[in-house]
C-alpha atoms as a PDB file:
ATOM      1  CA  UNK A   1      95.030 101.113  76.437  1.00  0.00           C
ATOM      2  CA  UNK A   2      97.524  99.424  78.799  1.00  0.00           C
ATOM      3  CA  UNK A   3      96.070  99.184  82.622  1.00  0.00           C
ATOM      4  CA  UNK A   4      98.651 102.321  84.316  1.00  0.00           C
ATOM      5  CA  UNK A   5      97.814 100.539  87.648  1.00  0.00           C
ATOM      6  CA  UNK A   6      99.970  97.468  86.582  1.00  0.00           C
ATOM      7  CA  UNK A   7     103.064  99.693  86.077  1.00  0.00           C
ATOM      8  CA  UNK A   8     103.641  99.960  89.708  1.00  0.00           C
ATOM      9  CA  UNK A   9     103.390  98.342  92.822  1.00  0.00           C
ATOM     10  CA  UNK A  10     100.792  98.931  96.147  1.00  0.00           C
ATOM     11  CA  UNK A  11     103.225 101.322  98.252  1.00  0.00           C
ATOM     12  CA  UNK A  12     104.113 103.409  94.920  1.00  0.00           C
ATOM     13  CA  UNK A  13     100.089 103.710  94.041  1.00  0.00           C
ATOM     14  CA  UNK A  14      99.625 104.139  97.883  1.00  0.00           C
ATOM     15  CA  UNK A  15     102.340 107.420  97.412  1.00  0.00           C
ATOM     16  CA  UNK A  16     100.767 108.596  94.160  1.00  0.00           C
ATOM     17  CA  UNK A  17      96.834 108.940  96.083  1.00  0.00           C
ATOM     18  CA  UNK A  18      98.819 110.484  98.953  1.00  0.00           C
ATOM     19  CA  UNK A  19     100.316 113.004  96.871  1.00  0.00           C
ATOM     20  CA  UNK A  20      97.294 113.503  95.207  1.00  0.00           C
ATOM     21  CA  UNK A  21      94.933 113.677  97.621  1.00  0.00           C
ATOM     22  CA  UNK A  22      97.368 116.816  98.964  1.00  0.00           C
ATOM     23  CA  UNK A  23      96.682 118.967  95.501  1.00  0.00           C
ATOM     24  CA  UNK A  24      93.013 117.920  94.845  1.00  0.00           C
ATOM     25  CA  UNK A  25      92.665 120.717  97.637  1.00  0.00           C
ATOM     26  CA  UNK A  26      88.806 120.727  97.647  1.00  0.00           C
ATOM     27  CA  UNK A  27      88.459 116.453  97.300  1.00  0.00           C
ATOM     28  CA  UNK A  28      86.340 116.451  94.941  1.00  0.00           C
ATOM     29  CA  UNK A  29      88.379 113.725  93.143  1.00  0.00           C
ATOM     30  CA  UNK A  30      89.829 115.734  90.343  1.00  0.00           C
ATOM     31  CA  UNK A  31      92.741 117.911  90.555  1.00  0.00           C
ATOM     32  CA  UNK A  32      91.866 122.123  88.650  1.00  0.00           C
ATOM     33  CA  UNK A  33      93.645 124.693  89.000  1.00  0.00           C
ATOM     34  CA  UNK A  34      92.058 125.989  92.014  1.00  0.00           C
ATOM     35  CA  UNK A  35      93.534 123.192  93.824  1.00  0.00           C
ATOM     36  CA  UNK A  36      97.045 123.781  92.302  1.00  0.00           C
ATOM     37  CA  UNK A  37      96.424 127.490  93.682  1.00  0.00           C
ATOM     38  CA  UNK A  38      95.418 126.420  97.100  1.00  0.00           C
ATOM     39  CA  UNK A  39      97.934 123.766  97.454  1.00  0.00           C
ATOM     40  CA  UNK A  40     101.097 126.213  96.451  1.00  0.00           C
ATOM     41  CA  UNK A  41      98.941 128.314  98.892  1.00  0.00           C
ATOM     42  CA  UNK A  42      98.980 126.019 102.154  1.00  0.00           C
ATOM     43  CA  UNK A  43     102.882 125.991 101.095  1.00  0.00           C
ATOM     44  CA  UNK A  44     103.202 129.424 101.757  1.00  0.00           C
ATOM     45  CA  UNK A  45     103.657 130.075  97.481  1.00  0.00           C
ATOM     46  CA  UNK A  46     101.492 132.575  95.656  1.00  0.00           C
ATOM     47  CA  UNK A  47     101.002 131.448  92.268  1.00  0.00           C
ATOM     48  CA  UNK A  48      99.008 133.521  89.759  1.00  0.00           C
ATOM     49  CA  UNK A  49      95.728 131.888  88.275  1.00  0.00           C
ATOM     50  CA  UNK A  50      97.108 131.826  84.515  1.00  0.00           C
ATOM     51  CA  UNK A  51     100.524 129.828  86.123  1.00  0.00           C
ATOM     52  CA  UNK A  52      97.635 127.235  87.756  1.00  0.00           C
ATOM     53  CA  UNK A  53      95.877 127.319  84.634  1.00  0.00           C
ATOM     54  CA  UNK A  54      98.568 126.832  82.026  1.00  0.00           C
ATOM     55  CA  UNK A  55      99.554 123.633  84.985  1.00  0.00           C
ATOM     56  CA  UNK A  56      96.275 121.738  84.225  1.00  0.00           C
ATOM     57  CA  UNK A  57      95.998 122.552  80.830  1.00  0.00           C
ATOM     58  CA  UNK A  58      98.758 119.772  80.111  1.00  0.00           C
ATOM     59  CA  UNK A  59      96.541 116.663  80.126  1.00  0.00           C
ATOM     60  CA  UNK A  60      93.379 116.926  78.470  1.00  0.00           C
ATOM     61  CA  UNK A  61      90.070 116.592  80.426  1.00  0.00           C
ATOM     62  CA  UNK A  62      90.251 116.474  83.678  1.00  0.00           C
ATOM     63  CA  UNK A  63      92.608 115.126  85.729  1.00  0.00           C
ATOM     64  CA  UNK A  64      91.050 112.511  87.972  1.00  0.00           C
ATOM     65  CA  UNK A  65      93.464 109.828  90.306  1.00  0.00           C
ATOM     66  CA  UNK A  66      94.173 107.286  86.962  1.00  0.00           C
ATOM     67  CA  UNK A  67      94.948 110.622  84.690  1.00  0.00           C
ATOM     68  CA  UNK A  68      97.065 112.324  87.718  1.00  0.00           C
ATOM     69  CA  UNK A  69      99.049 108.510  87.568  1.00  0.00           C
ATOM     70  CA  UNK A  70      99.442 108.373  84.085  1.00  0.00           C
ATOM     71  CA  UNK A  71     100.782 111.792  83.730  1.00  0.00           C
ATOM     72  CA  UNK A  72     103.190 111.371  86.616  1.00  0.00           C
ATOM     73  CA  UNK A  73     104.162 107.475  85.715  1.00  0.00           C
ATOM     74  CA  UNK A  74     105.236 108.673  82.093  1.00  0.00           C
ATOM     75  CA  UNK A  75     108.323 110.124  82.714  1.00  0.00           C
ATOM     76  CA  UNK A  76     108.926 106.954  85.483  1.00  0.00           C
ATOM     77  CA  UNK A  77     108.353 104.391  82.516  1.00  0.00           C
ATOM     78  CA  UNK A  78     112.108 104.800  81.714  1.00  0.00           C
ATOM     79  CA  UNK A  79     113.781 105.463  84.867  1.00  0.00           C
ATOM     80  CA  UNK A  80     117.025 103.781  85.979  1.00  0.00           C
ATOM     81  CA  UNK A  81     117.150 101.244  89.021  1.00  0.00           C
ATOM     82  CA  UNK A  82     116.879 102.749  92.633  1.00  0.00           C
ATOM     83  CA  UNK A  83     120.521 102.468  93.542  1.00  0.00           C
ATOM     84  CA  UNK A  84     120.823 104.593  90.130  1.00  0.00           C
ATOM     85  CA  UNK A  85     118.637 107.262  91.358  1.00  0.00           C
ATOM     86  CA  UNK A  86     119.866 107.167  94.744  1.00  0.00           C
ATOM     87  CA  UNK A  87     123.714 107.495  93.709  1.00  0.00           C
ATOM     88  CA  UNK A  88     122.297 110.724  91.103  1.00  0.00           C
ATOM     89  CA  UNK A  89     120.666 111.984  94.608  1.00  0.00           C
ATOM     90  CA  UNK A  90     124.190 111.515  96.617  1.00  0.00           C
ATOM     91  CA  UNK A  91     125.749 114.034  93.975  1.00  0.00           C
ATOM     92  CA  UNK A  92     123.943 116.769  95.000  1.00  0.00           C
ATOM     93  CA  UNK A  93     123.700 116.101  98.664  1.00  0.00           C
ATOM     94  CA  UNK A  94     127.028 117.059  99.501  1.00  0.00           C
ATOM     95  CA  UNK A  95     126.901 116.607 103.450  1.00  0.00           C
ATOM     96  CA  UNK A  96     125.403 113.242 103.537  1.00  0.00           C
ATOM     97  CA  UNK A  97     122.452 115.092 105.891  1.00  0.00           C
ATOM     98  CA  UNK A  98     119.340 113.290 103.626  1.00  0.00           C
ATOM     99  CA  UNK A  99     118.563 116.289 102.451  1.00  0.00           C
ATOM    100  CA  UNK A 100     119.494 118.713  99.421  1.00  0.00           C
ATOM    101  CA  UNK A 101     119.569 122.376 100.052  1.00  0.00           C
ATOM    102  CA  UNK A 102     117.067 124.514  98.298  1.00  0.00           C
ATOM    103  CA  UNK A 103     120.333 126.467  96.483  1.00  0.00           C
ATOM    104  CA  UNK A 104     121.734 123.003  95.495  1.00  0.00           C
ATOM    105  CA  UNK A 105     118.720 121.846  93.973  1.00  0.00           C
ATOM    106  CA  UNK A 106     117.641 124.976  92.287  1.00  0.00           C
ATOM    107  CA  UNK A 107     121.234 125.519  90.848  1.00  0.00           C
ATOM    108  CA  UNK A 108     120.905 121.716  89.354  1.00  0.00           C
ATOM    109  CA  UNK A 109     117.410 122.399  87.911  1.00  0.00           C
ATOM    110  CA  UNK A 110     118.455 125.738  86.155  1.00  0.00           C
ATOM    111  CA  UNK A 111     121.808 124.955  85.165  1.00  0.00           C
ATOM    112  CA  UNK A 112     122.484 120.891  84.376  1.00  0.00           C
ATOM    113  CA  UNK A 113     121.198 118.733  82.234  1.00  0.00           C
ATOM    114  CA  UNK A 114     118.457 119.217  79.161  1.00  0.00           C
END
């Protein structure tokens, strides 16, 4: 297979083993779906154990750092160019703060696109 590291650059691999190294909870290098619980958890979000479950079940195996940046640089592999993304992002943020409100963005999740 094609090397996933070579689909991004440094800071965007830096980001990915940020992010997770936030949900692998228990660092033991692989993400399960204890750490999904514990991470909603330290959010202040109780999720249910078949929820967590039904999460990891999406990749097969387990989901170590090159797996976790796979799965989450597939739907990237198409994306449009920043200033794309960032114009999309200026849609919803309606008073130029940075920031879109949890109603804004759960309205555009539940009731645009596919």
């Amino acid at each position: 297979g094609s090397n996933v590291f070579a689909n991004f650059d440094k800071q965007q691999i830096q980001e990915f083993k940020a992010a997770f190294t936030i949900i692998d909870q228990d660092r033991d290098g692989f993400i399960s779906a204890k750490d999904l619980k514990d991470m909603w958890a330290s959010l202040g979000i109780i999720q249910d154990d078949k929820f967590c479950a039904e999460m990891v079940k999406v990749r097969p195996g387990q989901i170590h750092f090159t797996a976790f940046l796979t799965f989450m640089g597939e739907p990237l592999a198409d994306t449009a160019p920043e200033d794309v993304l960032h114009n999309a992002f200026a849609c919803f943020d309606v008073h130029n703060t940075g920031y879109i409100t949890q109603a804004i963005f759960t309205n555009a999740l539940t009731q645009h696109g596919d």
